[in-house]
PDB file of N, CA and C in Angstrom:
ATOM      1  N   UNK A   1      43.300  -0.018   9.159  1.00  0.00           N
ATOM      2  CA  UNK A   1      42.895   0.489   7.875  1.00  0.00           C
ATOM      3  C   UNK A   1      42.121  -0.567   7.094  1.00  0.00           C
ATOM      4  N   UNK A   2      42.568  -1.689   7.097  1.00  0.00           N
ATOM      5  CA  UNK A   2      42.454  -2.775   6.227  1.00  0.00           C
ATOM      6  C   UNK A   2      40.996  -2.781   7.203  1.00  0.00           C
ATOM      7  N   UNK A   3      40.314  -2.935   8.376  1.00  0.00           N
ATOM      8  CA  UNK A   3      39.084  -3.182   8.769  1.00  0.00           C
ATOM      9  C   UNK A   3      37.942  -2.203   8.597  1.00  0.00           C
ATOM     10  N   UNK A   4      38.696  -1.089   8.607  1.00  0.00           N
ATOM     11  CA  UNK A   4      38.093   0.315   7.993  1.00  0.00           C
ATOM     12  C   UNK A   4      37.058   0.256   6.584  1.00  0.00           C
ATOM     13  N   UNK A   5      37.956  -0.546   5.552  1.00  0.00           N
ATOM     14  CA  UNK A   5      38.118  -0.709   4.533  1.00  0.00           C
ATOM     15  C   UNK A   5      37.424  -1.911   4.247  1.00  0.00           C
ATOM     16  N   UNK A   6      36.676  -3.218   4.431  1.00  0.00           N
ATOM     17  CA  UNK A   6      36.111  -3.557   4.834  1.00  0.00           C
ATOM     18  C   UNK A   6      34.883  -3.440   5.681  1.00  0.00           C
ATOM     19  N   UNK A   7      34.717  -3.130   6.535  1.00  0.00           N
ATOM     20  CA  UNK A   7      33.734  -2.284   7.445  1.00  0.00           C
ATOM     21  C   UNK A   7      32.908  -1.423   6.356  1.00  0.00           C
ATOM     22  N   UNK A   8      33.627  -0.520   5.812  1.00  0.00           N
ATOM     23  CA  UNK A   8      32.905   0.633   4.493  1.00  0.00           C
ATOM     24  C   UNK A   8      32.195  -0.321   3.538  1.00  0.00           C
ATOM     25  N   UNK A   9      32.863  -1.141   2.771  1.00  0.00           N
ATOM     26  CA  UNK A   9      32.238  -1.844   1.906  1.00  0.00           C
ATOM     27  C   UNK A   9      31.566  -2.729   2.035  1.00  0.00           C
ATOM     28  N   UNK A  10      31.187  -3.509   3.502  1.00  0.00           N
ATOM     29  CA  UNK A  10      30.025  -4.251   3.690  1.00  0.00           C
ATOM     30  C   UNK A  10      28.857  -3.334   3.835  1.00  0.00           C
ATOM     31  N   UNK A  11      28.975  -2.337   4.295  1.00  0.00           N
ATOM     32  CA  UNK A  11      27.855  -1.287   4.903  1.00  0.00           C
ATOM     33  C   UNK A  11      27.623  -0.918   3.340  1.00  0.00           C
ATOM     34  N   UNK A  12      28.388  -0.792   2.307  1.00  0.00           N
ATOM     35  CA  UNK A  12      27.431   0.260   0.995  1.00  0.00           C
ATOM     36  C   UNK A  12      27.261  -1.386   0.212  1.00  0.00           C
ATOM     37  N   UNK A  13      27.446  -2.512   0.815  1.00  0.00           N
ATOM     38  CA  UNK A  13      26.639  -3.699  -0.057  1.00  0.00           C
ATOM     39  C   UNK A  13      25.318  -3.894   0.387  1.00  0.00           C
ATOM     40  N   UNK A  14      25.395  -3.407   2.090  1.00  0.00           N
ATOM     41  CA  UNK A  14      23.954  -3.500   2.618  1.00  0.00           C
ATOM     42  C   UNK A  14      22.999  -2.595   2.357  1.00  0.00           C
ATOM     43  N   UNK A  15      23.578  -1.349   1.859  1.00  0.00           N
ATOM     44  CA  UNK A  15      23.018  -0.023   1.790  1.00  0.00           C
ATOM     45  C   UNK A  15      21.957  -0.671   0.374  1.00  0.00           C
ATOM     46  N   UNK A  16      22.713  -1.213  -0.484  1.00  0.00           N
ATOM     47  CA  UNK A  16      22.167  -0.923  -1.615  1.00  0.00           C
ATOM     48  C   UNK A  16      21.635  -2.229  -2.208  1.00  0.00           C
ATOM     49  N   UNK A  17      21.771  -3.208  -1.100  1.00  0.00           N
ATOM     50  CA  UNK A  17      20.393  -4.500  -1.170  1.00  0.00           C
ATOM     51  C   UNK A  17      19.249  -4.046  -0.454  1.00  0.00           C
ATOM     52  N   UNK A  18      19.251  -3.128   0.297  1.00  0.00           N
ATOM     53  CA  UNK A  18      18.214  -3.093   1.521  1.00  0.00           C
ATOM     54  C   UNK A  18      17.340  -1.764   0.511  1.00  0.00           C
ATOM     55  N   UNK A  19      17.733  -1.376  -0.522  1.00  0.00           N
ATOM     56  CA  UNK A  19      17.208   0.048  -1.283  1.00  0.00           C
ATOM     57  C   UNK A  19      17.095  -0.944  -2.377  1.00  0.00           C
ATOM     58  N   UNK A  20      17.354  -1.736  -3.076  1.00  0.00           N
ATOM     59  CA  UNK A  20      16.405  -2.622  -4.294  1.00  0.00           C
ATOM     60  C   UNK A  20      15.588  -3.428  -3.120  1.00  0.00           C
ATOM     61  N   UNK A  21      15.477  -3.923  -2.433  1.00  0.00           N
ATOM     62  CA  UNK A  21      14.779  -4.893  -2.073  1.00  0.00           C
ATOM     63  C   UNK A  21      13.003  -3.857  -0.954  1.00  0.00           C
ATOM     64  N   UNK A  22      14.035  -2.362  -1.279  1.00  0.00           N
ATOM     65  CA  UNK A  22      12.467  -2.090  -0.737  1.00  0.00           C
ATOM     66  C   UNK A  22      11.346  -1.852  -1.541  1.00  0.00           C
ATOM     67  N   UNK A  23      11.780  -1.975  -2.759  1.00  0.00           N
ATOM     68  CA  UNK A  23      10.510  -1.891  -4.089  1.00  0.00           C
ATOM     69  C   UNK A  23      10.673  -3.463  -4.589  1.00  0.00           C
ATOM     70  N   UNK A  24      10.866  -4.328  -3.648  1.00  0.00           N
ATOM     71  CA  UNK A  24      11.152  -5.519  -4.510  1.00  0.00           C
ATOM     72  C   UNK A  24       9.499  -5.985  -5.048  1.00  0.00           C
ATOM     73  N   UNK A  25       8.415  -5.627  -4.411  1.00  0.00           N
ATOM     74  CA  UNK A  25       7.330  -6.372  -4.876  1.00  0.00           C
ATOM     75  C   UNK A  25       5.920  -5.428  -4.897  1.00  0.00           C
ATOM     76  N   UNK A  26       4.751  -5.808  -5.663  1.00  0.00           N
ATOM     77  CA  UNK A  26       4.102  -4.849  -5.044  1.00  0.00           C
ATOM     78  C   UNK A  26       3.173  -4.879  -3.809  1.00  0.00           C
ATOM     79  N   UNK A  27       2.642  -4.137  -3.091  1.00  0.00           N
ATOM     80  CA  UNK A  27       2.346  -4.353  -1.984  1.00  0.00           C
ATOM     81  C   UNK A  27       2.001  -3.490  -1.053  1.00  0.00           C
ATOM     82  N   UNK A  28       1.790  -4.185   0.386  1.00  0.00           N
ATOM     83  CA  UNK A  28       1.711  -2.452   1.053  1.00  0.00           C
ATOM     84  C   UNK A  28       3.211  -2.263   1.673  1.00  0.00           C
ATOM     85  N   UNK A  29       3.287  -0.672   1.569  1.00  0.00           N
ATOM     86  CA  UNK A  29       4.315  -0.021   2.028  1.00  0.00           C
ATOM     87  C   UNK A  29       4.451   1.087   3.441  1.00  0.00           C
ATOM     88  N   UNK A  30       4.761   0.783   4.045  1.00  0.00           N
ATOM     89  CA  UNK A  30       4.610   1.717   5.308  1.00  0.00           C
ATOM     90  C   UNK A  30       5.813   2.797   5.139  1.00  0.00           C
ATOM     91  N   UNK A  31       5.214   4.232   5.725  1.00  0.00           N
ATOM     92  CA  UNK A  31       6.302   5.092   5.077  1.00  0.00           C
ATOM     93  C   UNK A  31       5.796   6.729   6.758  1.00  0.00           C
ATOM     94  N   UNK A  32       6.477   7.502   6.248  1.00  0.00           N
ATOM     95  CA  UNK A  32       6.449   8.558   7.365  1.00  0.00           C
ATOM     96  C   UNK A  32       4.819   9.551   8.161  1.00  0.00           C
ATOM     97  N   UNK A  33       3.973   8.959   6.830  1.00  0.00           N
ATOM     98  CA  UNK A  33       2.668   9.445   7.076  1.00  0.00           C
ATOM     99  C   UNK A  33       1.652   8.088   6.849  1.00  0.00           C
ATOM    100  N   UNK A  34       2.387   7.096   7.136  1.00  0.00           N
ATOM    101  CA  UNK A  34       1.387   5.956   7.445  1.00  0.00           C
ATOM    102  C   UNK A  34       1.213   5.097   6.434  1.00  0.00           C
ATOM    103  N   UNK A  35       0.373   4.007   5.932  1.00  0.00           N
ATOM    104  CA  UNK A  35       0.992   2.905   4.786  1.00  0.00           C
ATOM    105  C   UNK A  35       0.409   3.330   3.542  1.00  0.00           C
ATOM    106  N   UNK A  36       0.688   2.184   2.180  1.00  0.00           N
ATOM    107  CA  UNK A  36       0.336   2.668   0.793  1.00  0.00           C
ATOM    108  C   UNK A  36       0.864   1.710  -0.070  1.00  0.00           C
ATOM    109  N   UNK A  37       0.060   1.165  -1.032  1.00  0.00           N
ATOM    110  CA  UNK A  37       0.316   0.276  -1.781  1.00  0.00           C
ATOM    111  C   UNK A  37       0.968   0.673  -3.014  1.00  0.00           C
ATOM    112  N   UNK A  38       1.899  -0.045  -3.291  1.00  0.00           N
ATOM    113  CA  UNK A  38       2.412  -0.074  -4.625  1.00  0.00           C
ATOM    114  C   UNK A  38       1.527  -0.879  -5.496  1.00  0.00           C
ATOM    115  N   UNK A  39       1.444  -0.403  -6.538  1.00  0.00           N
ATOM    116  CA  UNK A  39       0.959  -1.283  -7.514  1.00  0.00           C
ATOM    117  C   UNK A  39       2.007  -1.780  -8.632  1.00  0.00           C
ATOM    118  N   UNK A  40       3.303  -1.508  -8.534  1.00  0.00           N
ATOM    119  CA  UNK A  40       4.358  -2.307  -9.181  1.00  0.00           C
ATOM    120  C   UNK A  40       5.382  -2.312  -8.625  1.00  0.00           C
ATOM    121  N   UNK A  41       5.844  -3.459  -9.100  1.00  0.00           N
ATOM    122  CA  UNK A  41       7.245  -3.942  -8.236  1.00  0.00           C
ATOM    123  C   UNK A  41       8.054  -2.683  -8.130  1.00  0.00           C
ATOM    124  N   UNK A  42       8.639  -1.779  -8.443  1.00  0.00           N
ATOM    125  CA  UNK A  42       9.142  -0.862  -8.581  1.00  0.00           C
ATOM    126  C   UNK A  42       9.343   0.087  -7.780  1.00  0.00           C
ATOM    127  N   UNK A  43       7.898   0.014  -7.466  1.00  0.00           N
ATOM    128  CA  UNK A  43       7.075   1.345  -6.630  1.00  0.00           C
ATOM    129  C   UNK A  43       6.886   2.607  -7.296  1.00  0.00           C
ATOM    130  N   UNK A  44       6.665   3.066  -8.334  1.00  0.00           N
ATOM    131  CA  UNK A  44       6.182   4.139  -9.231  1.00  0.00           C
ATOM    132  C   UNK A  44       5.478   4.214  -9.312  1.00  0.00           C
ATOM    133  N   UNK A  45       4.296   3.094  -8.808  1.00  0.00           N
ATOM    134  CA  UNK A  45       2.713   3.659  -9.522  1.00  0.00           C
ATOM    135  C   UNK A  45       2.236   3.119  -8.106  1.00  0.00           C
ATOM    136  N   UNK A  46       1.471   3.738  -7.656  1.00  0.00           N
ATOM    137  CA  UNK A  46       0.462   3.408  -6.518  1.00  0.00           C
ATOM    138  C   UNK A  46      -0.781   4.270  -6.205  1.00  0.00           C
ATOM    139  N   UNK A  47      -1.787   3.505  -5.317  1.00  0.00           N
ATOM    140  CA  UNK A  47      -2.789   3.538  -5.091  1.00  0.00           C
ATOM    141  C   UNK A  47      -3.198   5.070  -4.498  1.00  0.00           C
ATOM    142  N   UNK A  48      -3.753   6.011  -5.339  1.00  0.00           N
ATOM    143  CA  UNK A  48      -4.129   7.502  -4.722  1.00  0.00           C
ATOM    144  C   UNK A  48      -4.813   8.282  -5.688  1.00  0.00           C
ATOM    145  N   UNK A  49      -5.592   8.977  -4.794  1.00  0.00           N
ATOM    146  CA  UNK A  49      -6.871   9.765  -6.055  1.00  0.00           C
ATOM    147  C   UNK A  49      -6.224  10.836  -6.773  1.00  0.00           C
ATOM    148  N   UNK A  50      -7.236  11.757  -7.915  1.00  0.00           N
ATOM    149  CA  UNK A  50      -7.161  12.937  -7.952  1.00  0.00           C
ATOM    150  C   UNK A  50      -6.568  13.375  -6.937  1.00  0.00           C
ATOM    151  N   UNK A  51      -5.941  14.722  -6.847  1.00  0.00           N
ATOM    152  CA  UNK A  51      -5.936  16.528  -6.418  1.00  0.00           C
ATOM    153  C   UNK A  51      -7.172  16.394  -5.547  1.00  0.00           C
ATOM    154  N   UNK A  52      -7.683  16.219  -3.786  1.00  0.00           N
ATOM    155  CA  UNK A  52      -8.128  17.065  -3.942  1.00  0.00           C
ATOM    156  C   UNK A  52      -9.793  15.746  -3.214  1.00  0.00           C
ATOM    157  N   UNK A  53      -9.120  14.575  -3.615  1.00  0.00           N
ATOM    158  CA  UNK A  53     -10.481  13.258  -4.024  1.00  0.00           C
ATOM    159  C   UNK A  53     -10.001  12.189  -3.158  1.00  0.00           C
ATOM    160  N   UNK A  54     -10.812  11.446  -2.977  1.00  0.00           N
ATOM    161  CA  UNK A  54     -10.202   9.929  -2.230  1.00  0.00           C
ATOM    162  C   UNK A  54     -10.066   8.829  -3.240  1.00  0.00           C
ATOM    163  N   UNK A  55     -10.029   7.939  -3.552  1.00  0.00           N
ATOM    164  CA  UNK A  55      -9.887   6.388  -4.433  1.00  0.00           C
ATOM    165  C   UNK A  55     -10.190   5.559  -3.646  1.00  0.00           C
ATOM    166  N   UNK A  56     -10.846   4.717  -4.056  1.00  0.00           N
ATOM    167  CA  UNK A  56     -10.989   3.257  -3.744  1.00  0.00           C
ATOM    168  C   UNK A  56     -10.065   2.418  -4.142  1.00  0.00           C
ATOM    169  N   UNK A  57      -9.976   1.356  -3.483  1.00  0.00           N
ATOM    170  CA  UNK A  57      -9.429   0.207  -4.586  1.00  0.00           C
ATOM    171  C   UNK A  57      -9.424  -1.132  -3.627  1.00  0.00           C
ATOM    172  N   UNK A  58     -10.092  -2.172  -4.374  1.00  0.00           N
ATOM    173  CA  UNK A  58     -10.575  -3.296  -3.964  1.00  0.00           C
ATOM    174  C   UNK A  58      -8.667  -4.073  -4.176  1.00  0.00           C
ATOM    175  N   UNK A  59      -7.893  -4.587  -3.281  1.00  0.00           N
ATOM    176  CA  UNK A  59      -6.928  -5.126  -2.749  1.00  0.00           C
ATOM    177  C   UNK A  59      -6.525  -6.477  -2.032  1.00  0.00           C
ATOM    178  N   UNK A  60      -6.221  -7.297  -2.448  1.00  0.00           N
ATOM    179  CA  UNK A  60      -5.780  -8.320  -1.769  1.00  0.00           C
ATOM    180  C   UNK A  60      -4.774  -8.967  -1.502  1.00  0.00           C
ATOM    181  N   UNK A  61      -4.345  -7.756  -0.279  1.00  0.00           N
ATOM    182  CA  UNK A  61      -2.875  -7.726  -0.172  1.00  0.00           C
ATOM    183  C   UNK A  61      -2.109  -8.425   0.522  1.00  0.00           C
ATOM    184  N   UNK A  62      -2.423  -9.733   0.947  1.00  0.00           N
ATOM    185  CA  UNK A  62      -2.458 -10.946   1.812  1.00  0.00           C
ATOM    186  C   UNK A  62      -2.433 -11.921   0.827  1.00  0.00           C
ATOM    187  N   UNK A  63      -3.153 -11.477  -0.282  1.00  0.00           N
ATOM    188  CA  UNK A  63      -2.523 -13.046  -1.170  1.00  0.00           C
ATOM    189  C   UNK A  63      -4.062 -14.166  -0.703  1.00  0.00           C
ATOM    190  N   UNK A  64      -5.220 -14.252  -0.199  1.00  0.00           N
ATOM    191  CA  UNK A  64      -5.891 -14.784   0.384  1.00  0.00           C
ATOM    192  C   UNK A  64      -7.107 -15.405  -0.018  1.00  0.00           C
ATOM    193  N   UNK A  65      -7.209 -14.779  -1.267  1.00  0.00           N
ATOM    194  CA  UNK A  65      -8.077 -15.168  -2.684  1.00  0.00           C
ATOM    195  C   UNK A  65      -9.062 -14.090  -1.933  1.00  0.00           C
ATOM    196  N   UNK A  66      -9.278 -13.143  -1.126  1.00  0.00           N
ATOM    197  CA  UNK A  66     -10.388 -11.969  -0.457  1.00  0.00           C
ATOM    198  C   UNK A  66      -9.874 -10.540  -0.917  1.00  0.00           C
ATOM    199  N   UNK A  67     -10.408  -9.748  -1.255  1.00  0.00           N
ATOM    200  CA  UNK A  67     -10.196  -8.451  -1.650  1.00  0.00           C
ATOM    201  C   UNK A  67     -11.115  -7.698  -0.687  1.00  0.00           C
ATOM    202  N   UNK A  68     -10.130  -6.735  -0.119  1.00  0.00           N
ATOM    203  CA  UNK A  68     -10.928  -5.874   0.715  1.00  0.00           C
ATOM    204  C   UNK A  68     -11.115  -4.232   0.215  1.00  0.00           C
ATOM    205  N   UNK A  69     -11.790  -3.510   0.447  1.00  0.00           N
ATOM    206  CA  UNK A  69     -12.401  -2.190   0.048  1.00  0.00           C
ATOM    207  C   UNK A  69     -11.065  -1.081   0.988  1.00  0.00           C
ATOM    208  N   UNK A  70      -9.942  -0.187   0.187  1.00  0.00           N
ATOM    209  CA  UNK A  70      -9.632   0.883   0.914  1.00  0.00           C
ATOM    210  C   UNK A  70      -9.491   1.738   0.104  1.00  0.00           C
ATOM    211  N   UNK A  71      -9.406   2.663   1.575  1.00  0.00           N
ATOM    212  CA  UNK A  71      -9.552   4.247   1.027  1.00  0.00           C
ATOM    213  C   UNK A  71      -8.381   4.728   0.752  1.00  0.00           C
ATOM    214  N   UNK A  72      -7.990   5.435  -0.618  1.00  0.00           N
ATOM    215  CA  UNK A  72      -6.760   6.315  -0.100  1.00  0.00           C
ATOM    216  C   UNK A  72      -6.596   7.984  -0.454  1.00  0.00           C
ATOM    217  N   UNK A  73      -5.788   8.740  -0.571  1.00  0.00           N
ATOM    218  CA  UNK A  73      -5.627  10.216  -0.171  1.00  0.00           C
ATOM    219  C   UNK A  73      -5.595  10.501  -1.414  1.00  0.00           C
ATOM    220  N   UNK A  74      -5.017  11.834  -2.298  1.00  0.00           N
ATOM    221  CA  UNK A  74      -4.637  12.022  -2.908  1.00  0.00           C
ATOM    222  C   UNK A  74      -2.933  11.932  -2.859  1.00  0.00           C
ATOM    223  N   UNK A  75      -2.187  11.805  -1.831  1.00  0.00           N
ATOM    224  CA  UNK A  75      -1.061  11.481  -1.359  1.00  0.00           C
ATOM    225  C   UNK A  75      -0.990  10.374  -2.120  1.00  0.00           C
ATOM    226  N   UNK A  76      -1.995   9.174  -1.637  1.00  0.00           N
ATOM    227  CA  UNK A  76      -1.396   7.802  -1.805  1.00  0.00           C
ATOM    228  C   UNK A  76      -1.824   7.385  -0.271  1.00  0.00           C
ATOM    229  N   UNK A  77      -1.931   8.025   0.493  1.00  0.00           N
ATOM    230  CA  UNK A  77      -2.207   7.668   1.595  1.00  0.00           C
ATOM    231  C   UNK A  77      -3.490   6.649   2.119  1.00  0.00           C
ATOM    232  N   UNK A  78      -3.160   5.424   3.005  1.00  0.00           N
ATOM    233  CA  UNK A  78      -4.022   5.148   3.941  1.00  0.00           C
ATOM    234  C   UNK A  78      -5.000   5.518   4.517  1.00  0.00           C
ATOM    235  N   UNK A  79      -6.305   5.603   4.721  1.00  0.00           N
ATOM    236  CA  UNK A  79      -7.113   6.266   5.699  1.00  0.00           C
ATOM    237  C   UNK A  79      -7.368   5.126   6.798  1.00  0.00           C
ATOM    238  N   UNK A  80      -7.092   5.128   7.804  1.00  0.00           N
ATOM    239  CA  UNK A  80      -7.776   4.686   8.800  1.00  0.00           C
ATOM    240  C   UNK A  80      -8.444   4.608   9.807  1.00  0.00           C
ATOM    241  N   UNK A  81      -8.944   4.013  10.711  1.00  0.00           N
ATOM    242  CA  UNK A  81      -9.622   4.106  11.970  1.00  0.00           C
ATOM    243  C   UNK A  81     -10.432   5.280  11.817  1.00  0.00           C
ATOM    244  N   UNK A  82     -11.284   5.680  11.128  1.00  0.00           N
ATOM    245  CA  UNK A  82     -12.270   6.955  10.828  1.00  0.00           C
ATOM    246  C   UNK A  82     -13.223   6.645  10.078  1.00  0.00           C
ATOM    247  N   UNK A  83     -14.254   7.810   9.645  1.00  0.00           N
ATOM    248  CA  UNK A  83     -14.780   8.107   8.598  1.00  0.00           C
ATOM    249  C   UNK A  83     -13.905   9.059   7.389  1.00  0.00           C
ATOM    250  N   UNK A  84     -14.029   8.118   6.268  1.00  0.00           N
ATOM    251  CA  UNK A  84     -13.832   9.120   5.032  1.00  0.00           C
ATOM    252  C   UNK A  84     -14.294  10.211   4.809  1.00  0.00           C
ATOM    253  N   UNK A  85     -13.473  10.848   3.843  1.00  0.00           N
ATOM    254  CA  UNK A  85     -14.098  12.757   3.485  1.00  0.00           C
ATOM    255  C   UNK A  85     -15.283  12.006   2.271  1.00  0.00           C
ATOM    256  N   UNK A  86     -15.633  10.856   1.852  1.00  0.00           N
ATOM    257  CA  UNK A  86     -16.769  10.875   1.185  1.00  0.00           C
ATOM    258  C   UNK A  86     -17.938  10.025   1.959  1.00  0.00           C
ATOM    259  N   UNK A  87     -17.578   9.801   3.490  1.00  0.00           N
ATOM    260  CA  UNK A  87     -18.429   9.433   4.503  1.00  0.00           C
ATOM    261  C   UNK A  87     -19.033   7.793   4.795  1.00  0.00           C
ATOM    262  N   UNK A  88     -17.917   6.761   4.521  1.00  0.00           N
ATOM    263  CA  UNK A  88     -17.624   5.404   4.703  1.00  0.00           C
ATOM    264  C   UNK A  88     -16.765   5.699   6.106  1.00  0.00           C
ATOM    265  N   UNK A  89     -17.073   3.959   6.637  1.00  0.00           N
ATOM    266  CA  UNK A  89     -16.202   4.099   7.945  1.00  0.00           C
ATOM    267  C   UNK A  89     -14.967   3.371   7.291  1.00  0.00           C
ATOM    268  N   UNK A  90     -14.022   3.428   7.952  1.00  0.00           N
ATOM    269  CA  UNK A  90     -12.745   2.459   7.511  1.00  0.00           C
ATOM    270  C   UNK A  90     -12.468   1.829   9.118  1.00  0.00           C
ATOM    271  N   UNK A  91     -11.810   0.384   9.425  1.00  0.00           N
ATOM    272  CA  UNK A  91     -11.237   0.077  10.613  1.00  0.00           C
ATOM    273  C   UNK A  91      -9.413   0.687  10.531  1.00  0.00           C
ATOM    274  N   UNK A  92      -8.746   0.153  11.696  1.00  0.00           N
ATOM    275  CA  UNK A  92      -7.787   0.356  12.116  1.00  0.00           C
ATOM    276  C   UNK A  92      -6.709   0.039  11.138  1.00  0.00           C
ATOM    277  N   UNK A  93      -7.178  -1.073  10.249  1.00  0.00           N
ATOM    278  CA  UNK A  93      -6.462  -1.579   9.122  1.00  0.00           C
ATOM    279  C   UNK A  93      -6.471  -1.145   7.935  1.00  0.00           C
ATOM    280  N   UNK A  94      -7.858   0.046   8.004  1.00  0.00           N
ATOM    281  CA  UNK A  94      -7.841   0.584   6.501  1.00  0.00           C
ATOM    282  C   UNK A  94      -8.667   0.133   5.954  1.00  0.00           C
ATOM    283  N   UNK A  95      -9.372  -0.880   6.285  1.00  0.00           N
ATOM    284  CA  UNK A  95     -10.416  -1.645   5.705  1.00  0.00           C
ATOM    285  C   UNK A  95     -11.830  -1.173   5.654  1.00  0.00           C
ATOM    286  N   UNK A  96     -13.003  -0.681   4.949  1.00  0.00           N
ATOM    287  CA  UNK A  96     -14.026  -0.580   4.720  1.00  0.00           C
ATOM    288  C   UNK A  96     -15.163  -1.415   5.196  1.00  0.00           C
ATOM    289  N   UNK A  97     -15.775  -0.616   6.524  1.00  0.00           N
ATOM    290  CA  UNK A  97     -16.300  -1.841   6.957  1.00  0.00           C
ATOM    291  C   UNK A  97     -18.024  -1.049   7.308  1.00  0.00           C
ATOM    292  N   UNK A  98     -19.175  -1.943   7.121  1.00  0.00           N
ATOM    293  CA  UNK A  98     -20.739  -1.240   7.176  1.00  0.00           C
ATOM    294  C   UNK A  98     -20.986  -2.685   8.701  1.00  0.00           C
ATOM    295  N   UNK A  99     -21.130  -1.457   9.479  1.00  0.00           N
ATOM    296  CA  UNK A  99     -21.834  -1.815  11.138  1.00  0.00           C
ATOM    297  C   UNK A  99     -20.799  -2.803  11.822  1.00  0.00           C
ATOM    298  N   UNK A 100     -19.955  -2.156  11.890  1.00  0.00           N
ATOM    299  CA  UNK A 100     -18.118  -3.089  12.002  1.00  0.00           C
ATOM    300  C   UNK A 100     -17.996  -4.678  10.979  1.00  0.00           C
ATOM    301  N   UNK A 101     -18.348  -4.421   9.782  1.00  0.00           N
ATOM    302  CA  UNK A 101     -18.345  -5.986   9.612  1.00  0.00           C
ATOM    303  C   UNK A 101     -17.365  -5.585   8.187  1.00  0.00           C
ATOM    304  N   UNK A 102     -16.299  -6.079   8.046  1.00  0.00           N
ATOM    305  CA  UNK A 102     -15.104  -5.500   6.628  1.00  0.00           C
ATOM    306  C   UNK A 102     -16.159  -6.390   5.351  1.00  0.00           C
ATOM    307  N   UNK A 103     -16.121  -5.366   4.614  1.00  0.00           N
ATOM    308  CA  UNK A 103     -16.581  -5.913   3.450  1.00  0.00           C
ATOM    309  C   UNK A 103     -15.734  -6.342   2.519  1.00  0.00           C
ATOM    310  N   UNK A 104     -15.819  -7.820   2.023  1.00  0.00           N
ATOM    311  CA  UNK A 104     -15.317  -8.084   1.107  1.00  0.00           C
ATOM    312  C   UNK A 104     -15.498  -8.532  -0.385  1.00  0.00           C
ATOM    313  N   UNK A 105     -14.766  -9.226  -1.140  1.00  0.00           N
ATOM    314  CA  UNK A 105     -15.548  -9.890  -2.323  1.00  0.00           C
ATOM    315  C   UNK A 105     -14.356 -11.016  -2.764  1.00  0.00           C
ATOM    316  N   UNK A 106     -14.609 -11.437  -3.836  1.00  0.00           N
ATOM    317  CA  UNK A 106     -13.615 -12.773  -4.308  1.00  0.00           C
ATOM    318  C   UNK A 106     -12.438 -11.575  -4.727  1.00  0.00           C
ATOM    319  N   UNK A 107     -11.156 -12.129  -5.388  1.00  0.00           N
ATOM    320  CA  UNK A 107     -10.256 -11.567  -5.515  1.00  0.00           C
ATOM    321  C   UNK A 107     -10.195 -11.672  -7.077  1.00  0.00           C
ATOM    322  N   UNK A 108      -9.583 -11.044  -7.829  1.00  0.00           N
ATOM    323  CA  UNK A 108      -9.989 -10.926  -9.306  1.00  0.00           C
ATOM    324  C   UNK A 108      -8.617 -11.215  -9.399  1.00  0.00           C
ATOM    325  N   UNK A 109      -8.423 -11.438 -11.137  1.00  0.00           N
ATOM    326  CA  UNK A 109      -7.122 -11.563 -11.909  1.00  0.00           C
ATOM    327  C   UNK A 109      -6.616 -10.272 -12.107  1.00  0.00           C
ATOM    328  N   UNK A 110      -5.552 -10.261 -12.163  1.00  0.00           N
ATOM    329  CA  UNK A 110      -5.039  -8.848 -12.408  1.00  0.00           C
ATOM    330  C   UNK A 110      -5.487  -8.477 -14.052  1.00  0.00           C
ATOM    331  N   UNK A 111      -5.872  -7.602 -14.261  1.00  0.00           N
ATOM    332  CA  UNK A 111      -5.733  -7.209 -15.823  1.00  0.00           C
ATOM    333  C   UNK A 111      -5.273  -5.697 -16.119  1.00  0.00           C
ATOM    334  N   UNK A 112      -4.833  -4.987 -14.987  1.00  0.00           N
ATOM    335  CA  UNK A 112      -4.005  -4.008 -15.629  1.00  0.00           C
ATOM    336  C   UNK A 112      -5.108  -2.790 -14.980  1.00  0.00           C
ATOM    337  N   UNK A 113      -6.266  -3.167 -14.362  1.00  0.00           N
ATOM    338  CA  UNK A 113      -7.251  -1.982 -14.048  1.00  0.00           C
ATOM    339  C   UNK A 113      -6.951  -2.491 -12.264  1.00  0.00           C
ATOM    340  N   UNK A 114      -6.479  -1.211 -11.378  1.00  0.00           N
ATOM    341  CA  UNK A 114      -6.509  -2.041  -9.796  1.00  0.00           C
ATOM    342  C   UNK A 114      -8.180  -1.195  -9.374  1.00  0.00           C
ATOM    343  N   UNK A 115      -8.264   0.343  -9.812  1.00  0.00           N
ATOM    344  CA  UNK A 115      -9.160   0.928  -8.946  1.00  0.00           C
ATOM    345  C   UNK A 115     -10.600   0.460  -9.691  1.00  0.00           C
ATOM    346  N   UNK A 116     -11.446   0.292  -8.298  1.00  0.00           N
ATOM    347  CA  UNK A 116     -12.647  -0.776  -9.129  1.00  0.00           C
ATOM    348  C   UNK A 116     -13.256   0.404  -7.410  1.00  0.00           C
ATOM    349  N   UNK A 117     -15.015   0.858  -8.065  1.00  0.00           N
ATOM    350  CA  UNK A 117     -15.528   1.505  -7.319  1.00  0.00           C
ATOM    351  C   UNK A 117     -16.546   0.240  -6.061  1.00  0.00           C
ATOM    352  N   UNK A 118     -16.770   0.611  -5.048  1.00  0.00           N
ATOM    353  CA  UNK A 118     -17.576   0.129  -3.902  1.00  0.00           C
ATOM    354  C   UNK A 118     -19.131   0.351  -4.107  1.00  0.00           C
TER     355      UNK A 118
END
């Protein structure tokens, strides 16, 4: 009983570090229909168009001082390894790339605006 009892309460300490610590930062998030950035620690607000539209948003989600160009759904969703529904290629990573080459730019300060157009 006594290991029972024990056993239970390590499992709902793990339960419920492993559920704060999955919004611990913002970032990309991989999920059942493929990845997606949070844009706050939280995870409440993230990267996705209109109803209907795609979004951009210039990202530098590596931390690398480089911001790269992706696409996402109205989901929130990733696009990858394709052409977009507004007719950009993306690579395997999601990345925005003209004659396979990823386009990038410097990485900006945050000021509260993430979606910035291509």
């Amino acid at each position: 009983m006594k290991r029972s009892v024990k056993t239970l309460l390590v499992s709902a300490v793990l339960s419920v570090a492993m559920a704060t610590t999955a919004f611990a930062a913002v970032g990309w998030r991989q999920g059942s229909s493929g990845w997606w950035y949070a844009l706050t620690d939280n995870g409440d607000n993230w990267c996705r168009a209109e109803s209907g539209k795609v979004k951009w948003y210039w990202l530098d989600g590596n931390g690398d001082g480089t911001s790269e160009c992706y696409c996402f759904n109205d989901g929130g969703w990733l696009f990858t390894n394709c052409t977009t529904p507004d007719g950009y290629r993306v690579n395997a990573d999601g990345k925005w790339v003209v004659n396979g080459v990823v386009q990038t730019k410097s990485a900006y300060i945050h000021t509260g605006s993430h979606a910035l157009g291509h």
